[in-house]
N, C-alpha and C. Protein backbone atom coordinates (compact mmCIF):
# COMPACT_ATOMS: atom_id res chain seq x y z
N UNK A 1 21.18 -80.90 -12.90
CA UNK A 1 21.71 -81.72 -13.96
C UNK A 1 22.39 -80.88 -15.02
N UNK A 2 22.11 -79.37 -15.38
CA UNK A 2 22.03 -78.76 -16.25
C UNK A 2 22.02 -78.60 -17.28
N UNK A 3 22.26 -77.93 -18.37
CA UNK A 3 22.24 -77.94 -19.81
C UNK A 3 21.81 -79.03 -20.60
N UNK A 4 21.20 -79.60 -21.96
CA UNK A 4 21.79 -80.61 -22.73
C UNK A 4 23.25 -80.27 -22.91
N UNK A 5 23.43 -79.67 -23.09
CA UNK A 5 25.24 -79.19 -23.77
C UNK A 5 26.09 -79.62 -22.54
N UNK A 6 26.41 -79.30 -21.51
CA UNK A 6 26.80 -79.55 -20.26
C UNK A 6 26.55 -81.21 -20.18
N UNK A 7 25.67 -82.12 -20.00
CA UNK A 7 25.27 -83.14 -19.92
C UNK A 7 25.98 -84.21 -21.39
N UNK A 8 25.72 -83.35 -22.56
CA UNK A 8 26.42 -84.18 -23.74
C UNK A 8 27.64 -84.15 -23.65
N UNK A 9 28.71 -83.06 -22.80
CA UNK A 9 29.97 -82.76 -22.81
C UNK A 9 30.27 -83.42 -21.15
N UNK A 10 29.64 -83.42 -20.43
CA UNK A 10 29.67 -84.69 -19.55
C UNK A 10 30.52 -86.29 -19.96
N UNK A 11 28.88 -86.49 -21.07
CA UNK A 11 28.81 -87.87 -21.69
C UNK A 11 30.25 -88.00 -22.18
N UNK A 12 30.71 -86.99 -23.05
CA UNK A 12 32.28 -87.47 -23.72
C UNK A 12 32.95 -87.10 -22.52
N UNK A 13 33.05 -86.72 -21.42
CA UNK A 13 34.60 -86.61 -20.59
C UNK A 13 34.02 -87.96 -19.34
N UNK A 14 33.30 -88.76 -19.82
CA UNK A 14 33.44 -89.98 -19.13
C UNK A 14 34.57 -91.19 -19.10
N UNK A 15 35.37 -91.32 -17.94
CA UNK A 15 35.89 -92.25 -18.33
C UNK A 15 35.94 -93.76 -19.26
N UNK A 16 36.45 -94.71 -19.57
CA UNK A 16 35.52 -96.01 -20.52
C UNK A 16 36.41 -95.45 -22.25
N UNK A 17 36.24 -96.17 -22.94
CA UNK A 17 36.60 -96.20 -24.68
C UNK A 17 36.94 -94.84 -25.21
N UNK A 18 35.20 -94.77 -25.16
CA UNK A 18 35.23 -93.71 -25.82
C UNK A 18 35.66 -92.57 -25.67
N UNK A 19 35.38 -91.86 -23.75
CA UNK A 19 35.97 -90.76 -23.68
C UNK A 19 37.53 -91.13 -23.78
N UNK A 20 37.85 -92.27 -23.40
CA UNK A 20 39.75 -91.91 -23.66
C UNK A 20 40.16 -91.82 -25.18
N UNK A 21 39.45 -92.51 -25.73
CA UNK A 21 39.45 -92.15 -27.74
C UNK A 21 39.48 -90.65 -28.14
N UNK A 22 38.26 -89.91 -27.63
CA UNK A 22 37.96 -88.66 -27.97
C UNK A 22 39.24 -88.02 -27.57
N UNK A 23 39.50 -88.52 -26.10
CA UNK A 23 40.93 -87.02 -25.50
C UNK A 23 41.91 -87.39 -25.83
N UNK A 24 42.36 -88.92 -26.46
CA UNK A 24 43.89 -88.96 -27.51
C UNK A 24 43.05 -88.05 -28.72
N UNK A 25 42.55 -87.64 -29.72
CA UNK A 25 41.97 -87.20 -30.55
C UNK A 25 42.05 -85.88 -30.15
N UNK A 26 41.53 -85.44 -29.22
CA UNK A 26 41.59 -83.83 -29.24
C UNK A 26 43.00 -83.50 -28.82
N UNK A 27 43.81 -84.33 -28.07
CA UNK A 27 44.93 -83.78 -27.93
C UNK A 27 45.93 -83.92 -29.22
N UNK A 28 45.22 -84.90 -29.99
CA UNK A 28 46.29 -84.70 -31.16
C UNK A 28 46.12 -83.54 -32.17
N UNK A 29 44.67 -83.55 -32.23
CA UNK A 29 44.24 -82.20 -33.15
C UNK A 29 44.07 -81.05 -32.94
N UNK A 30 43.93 -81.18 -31.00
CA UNK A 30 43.57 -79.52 -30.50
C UNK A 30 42.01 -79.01 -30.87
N UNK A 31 41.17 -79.73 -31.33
CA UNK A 31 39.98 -79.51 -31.50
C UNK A 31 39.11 -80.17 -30.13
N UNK A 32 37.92 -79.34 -29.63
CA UNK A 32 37.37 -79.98 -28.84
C UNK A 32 36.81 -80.88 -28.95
N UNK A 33 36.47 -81.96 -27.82
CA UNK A 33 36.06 -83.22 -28.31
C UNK A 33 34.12 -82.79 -28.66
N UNK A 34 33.98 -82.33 -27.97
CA UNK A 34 32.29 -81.89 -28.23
C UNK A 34 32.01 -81.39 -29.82
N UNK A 35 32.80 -80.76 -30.52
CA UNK A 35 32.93 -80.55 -31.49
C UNK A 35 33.42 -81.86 -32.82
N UNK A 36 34.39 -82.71 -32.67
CA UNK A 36 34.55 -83.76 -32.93
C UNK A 36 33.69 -84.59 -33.26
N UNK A 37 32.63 -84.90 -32.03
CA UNK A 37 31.87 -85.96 -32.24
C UNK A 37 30.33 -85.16 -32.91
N UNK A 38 30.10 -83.25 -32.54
CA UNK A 38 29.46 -83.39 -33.49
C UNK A 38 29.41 -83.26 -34.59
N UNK A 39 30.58 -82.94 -35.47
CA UNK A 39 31.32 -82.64 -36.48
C UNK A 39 30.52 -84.29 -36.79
N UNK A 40 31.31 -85.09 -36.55
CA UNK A 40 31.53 -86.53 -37.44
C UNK A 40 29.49 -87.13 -37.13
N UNK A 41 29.12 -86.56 -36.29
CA UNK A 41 27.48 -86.91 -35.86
C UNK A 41 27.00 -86.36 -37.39
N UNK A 42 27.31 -84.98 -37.82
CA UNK A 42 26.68 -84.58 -38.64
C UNK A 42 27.11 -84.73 -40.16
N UNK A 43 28.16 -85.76 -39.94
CA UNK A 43 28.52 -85.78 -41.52
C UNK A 43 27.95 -87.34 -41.38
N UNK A 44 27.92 -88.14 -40.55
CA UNK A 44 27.22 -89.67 -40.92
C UNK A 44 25.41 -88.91 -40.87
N UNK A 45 24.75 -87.75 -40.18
CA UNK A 45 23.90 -87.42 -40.67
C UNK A 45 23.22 -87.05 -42.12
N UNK A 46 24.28 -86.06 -42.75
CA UNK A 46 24.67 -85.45 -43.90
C UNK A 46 24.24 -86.90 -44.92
N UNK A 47 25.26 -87.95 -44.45
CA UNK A 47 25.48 -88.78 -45.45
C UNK A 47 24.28 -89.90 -45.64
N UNK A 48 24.03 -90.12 -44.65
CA UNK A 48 22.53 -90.75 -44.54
C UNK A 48 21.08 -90.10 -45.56
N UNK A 49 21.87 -89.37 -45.49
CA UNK A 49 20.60 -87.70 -46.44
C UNK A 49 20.50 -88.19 -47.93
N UNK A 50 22.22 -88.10 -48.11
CA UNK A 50 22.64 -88.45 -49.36
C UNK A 50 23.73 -88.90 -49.68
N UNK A 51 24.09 -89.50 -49.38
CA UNK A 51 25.45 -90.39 -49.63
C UNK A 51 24.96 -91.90 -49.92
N UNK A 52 25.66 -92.10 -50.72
CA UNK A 52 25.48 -93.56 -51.50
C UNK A 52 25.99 -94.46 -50.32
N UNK A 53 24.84 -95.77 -50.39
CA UNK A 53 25.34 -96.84 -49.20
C UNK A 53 24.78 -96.59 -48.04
N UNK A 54 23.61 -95.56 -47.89
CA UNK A 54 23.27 -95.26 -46.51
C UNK A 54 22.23 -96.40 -46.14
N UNK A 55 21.77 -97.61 -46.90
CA UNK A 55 20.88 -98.43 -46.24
C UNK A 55 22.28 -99.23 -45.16
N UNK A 56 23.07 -99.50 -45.72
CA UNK A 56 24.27 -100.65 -44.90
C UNK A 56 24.83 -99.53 -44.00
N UNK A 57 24.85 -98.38 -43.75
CA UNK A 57 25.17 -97.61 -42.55
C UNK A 57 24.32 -97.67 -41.66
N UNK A 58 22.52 -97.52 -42.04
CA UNK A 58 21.83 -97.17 -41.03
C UNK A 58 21.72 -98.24 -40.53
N UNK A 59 21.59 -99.58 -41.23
CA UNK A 59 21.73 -100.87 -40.45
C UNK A 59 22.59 -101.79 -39.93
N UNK A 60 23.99 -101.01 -40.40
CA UNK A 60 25.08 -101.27 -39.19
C UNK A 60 24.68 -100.28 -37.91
N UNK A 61 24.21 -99.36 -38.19
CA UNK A 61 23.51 -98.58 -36.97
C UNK A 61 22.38 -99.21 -35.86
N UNK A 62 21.89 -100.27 -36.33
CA UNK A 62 21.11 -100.65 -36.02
C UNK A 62 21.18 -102.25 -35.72
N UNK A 63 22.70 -102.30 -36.19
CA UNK A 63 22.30 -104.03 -36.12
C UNK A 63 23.87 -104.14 -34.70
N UNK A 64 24.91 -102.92 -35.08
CA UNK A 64 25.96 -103.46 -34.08
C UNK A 64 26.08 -103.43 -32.81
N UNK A 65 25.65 -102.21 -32.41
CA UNK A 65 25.69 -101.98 -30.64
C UNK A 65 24.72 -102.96 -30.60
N UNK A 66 23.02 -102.87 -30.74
CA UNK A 66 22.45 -103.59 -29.99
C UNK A 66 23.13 -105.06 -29.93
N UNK A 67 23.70 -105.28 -31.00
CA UNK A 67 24.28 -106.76 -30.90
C UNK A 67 25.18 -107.21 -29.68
N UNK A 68 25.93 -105.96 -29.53
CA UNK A 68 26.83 -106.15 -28.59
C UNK A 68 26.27 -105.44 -27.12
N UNK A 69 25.62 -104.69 -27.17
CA UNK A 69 25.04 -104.91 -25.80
C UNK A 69 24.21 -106.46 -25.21
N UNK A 70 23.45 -107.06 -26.31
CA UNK A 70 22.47 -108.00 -26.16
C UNK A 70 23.67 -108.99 -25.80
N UNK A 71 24.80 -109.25 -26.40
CA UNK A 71 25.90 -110.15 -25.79
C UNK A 71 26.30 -110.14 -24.18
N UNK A 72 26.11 -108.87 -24.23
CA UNK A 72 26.52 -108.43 -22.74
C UNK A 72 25.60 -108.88 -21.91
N UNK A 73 24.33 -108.71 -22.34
CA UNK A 73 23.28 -108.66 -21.38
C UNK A 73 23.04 -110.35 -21.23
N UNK A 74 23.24 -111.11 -22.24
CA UNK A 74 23.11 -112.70 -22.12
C UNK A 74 24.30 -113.09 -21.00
N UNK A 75 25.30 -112.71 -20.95
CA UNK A 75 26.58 -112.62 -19.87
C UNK A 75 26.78 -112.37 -18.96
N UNK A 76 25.37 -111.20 -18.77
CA UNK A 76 25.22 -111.00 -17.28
C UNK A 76 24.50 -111.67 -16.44
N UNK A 77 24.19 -111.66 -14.88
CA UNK A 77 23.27 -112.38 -14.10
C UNK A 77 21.93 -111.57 -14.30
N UNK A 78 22.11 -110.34 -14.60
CA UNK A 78 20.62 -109.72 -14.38
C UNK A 78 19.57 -110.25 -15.39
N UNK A 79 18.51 -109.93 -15.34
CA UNK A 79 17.48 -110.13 -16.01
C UNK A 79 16.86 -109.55 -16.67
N UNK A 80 16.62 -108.06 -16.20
CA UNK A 80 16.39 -106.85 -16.92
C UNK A 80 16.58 -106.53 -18.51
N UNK A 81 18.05 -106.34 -18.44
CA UNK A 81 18.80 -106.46 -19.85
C UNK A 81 18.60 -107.37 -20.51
N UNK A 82 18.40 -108.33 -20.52
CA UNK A 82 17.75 -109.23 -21.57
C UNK A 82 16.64 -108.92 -21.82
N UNK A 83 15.01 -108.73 -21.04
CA UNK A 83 14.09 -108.37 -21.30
C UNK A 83 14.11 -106.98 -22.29
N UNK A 84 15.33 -106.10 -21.94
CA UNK A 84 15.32 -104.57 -22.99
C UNK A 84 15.36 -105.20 -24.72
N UNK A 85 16.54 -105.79 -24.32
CA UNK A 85 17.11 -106.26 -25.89
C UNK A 85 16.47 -107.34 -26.57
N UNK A 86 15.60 -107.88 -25.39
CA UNK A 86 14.79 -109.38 -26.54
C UNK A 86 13.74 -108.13 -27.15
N UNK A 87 13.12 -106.99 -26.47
CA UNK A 87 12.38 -106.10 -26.78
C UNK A 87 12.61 -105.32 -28.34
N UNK A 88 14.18 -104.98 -27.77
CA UNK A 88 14.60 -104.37 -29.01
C UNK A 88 14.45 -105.35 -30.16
N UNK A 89 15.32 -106.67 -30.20
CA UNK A 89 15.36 -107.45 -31.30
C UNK A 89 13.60 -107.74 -32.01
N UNK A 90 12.91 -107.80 -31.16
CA UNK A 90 11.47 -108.27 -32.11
C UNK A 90 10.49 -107.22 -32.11
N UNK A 91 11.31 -105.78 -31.94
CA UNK A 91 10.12 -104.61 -32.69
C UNK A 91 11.86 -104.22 -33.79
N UNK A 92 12.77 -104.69 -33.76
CA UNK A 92 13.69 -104.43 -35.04
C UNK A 92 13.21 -105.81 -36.29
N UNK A 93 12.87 -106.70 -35.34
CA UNK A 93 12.50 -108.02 -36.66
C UNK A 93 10.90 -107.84 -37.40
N UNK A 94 10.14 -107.62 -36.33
CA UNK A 94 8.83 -106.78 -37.08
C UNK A 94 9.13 -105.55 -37.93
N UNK A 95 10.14 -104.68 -37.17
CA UNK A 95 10.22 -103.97 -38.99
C UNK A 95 10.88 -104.13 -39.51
N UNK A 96 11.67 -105.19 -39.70
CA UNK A 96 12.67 -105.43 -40.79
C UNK A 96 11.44 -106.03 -41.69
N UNK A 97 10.36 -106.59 -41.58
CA UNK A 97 9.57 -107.23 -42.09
C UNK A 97 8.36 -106.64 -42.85
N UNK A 98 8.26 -105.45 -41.95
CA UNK A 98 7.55 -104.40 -42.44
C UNK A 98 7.67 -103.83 -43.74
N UNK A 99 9.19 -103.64 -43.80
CA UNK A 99 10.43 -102.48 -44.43
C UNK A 99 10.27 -103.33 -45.62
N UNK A 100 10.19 -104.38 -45.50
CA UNK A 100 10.50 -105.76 -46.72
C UNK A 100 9.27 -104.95 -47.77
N UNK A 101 8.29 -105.25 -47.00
CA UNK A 101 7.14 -105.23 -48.09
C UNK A 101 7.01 -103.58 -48.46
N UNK A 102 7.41 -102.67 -47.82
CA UNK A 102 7.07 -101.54 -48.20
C UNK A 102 8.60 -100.96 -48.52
N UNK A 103 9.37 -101.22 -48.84
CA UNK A 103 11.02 -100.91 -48.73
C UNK A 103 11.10 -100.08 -50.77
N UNK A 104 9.81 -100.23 -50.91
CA UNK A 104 9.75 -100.49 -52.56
C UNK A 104 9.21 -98.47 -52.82
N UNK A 105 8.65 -98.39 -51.97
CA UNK A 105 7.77 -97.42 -51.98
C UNK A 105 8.80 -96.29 -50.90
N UNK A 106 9.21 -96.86 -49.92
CA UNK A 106 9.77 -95.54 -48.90
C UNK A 106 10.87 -95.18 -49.31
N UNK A 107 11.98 -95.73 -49.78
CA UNK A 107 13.15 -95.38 -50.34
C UNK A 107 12.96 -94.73 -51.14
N UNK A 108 12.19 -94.15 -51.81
CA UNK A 108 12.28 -93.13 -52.39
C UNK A 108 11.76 -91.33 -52.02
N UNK A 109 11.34 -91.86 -50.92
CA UNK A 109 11.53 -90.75 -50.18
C UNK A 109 12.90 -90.04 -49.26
N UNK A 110 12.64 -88.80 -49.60
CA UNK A 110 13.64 -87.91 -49.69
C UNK A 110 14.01 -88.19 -47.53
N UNK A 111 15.46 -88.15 -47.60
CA UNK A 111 15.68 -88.55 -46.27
C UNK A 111 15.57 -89.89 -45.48
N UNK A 112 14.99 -91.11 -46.12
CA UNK A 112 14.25 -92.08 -45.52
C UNK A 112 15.79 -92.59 -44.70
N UNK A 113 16.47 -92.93 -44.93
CA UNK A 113 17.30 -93.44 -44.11
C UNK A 113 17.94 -92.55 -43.17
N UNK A 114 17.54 -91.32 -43.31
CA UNK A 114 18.16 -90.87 -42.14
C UNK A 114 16.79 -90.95 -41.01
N UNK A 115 15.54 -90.88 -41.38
CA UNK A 115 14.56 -91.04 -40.25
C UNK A 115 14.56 -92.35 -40.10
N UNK A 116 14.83 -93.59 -40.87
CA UNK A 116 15.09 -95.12 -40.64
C UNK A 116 15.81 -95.17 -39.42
N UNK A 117 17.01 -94.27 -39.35
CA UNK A 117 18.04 -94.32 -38.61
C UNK A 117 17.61 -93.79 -36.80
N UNK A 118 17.20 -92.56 -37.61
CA UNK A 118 16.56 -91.93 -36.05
C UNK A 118 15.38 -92.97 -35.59
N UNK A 119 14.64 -93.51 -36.26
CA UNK A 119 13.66 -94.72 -35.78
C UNK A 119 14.16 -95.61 -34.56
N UNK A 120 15.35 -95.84 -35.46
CA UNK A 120 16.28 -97.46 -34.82
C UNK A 120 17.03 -96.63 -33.02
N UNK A 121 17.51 -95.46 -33.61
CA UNK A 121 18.27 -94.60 -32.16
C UNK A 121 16.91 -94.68 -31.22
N UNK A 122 15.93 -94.15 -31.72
CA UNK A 122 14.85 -94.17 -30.63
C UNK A 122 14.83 -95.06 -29.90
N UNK A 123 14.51 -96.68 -30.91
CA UNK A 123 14.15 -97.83 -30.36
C UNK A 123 15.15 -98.23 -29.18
N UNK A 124 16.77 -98.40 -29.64
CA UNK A 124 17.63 -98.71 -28.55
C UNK A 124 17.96 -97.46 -28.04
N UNK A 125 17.42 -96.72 -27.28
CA UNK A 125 17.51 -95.42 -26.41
C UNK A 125 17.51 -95.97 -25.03
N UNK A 126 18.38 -95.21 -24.47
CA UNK A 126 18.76 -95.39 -23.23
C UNK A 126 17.61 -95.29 -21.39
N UNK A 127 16.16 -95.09 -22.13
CA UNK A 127 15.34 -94.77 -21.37
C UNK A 127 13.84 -95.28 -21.28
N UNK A 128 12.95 -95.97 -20.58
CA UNK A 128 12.02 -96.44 -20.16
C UNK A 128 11.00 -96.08 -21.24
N UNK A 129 10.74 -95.34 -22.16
CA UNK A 129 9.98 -94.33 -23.07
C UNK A 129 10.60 -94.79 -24.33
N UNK A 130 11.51 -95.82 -24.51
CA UNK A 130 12.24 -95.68 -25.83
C UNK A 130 11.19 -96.37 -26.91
N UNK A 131 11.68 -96.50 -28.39
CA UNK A 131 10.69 -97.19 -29.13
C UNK A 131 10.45 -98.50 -29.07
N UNK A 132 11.36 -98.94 -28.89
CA UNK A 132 11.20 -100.55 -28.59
C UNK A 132 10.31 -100.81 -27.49
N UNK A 133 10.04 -100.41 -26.26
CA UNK A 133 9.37 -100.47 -25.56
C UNK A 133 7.75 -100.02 -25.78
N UNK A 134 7.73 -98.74 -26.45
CA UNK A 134 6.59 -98.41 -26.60
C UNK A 134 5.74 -99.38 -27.70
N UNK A 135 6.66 -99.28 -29.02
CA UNK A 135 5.52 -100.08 -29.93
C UNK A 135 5.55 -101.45 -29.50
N UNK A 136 6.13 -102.16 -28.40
CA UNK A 136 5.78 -103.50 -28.45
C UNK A 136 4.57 -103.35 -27.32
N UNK A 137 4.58 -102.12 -26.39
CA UNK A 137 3.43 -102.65 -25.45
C UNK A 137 2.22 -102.03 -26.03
N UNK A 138 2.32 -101.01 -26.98
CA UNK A 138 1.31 -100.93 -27.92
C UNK A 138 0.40 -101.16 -28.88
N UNK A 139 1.60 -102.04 -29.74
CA UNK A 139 1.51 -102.83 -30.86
C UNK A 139 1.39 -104.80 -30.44
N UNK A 140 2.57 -104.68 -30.54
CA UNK A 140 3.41 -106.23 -30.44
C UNK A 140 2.46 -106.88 -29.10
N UNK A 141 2.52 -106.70 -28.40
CA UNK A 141 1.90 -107.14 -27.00
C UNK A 141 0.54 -107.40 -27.39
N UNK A 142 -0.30 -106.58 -27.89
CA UNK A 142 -1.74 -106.95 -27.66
C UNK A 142 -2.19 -107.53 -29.07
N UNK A 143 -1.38 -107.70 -29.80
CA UNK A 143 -1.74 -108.64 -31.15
C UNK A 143 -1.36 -109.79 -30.81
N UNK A 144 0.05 -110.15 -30.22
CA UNK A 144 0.54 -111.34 -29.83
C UNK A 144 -0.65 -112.13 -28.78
N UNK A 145 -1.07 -111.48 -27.98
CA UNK A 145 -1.76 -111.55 -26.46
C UNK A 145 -3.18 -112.33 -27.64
N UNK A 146 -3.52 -111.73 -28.66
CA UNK A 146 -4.99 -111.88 -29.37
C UNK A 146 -5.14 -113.43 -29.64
N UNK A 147 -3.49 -113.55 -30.53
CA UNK A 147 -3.68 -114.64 -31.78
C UNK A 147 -2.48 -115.30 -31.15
N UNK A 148 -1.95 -115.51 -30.10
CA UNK A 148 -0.94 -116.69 -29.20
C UNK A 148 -0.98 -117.71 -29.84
N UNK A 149 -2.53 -118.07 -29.69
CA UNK A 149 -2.75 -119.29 -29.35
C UNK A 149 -3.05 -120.21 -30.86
N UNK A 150 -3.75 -119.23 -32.12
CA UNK A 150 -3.51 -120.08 -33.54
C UNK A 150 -2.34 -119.95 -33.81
N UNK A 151 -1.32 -119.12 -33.38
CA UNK A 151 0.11 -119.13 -34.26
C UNK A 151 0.67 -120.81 -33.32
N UNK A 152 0.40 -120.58 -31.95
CA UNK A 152 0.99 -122.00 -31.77
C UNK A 152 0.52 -123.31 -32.21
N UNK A 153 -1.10 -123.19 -32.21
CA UNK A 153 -1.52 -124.42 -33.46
C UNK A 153 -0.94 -124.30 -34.56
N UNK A 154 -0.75 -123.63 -35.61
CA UNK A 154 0.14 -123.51 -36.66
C UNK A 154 1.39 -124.02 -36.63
N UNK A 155 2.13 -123.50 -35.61
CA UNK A 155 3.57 -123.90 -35.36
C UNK A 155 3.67 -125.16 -34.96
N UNK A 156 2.69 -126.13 -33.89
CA UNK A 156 3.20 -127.19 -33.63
C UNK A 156 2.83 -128.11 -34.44
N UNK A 157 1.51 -127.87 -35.75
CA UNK A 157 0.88 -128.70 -36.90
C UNK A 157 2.31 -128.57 -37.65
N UNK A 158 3.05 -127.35 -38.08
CA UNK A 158 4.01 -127.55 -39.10
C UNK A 158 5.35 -128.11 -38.65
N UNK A 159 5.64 -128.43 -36.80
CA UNK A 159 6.86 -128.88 -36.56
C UNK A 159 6.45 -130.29 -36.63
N UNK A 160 5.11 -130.91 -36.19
CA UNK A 160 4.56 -132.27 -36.58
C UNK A 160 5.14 -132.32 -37.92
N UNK A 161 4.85 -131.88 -38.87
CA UNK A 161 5.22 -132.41 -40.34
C UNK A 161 6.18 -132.37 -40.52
N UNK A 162 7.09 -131.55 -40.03
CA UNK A 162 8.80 -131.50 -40.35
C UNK A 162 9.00 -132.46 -39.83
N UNK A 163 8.72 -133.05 -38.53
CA UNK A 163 9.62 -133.88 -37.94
C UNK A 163 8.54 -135.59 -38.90
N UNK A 164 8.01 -135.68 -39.02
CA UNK A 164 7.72 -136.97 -39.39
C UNK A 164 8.34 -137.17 -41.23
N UNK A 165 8.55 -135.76 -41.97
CA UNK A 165 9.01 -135.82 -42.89
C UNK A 165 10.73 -136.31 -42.78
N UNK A 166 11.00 -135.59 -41.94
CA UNK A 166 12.81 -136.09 -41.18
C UNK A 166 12.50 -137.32 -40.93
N UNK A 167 11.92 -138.23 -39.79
CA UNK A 167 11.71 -139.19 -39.81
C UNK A 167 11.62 -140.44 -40.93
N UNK A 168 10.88 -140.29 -41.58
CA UNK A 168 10.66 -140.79 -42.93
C UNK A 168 11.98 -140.75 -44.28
N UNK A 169 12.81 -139.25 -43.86
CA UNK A 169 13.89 -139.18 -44.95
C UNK A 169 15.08 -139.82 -44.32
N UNK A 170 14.94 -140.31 -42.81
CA UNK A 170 16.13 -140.85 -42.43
C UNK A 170 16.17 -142.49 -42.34
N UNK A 171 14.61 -142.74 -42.58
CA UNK A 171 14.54 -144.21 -42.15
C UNK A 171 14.77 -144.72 -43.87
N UNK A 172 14.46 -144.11 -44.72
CA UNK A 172 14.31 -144.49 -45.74
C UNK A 172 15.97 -144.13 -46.81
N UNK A 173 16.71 -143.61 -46.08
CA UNK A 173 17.91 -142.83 -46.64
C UNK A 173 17.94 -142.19 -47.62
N UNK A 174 16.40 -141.51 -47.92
CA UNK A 174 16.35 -140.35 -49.57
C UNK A 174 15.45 -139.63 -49.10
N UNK A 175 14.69 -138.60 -49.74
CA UNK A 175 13.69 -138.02 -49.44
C UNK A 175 12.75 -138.85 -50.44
N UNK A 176 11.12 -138.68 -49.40
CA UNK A 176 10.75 -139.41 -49.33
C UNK A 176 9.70 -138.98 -51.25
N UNK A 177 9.12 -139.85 -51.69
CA UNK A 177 8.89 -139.68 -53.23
C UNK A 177 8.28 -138.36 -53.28
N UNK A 178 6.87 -137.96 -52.41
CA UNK A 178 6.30 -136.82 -52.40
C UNK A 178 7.12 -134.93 -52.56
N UNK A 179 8.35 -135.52 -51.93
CA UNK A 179 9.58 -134.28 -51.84
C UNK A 179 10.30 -134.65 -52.69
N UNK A 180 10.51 -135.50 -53.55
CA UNK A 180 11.46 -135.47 -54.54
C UNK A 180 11.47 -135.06 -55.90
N UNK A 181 12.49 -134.22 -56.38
CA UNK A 181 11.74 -133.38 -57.65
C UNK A 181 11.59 -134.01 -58.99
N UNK A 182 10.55 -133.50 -59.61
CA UNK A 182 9.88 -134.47 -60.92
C UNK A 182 11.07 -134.20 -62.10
N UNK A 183 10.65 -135.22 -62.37
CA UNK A 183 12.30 -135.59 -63.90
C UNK A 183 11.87 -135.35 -65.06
């Protein structure tokens, strides 16, 4: 297989987008493309460090490919790919949720968005070992597996009330007195 270096300089002389992006680019600048991409790797690194705006980078980092792979994967016949990316999406929505309540306290640590970032690369990583996989069969899986079954009593007691409250606001054409706000 050899090298990482050999293997990353592989990755860019692949045919597809990107490697034809990189070799209009190096042929216009004469710079190698391996150099290029880690040149620009290490200045969205750099900037993540310290550059103003790095929460809306790391989570365009985090919110666009998978988006657009997960498109792909709904498009395809296989099955697989959906199982990766429903994976990815609900250990990225558990910590977006996480991040909420503690977002107060970590940001102020030195670097946080650039390890935010490396978090999220882990999670959608290209390999059986990635994070998304691990903390859900670690985490996510055996809490879900515990408490299934009150979150779905919960859920179908509170879709009962939505729907008889709808019911009630449509037969009656207002909301009904209990939901309506005091004057």
């Amino acid at each position: 297989m050899g090298t990482p270096r050999r293997r990353f300089e592989a990755f860019l002389n692949q045919p597809g987008w990107l490697g034809d992006a990189l070799g209009a680019l190096e042929a216009k600048t004469g710079v190698r493309r391996s150099y290029l991409v880690t040149g620009f790797l290490s200045f969205v690194g750099l900037y993540l460090m310290f550059g103003y705006g790095a929460s809306l980078i790391c989570n365009l980092i985090g919110f666009l490919y998978p988006a657009y792979v997960s498109i792909r994967a709904i498009e395809s016949p296989a099955k697989d790919d959906d199982t990766t990316w429903l994976t990815y999406w609900v250990v990225y929505g558990t910590f977006s949720v996480v991040e909420f309540f503690s977002d107060t306290f970590l940001y102020w640590f030195p670097f946080y968005y650039a390890g935010k970032c490396l978090f999220l690369l882990w999670c959608m990583a290209p390999f059986s070992w990635n994070g998304s996989q691990v903390l859900y069969r670690s985490f996510i899986r055996p809490w879900f597996l515990k408490h299934h079954r009150t979150v779905d009593s919960v859920l179908s007691d509170l879709t009962g009330r939505a729907a008889s409250v709808a019911s009630a606001a449509s037969h009656e054409g207002v909301l009904p007195r209990s939901l309506q706000a005091e004057d």
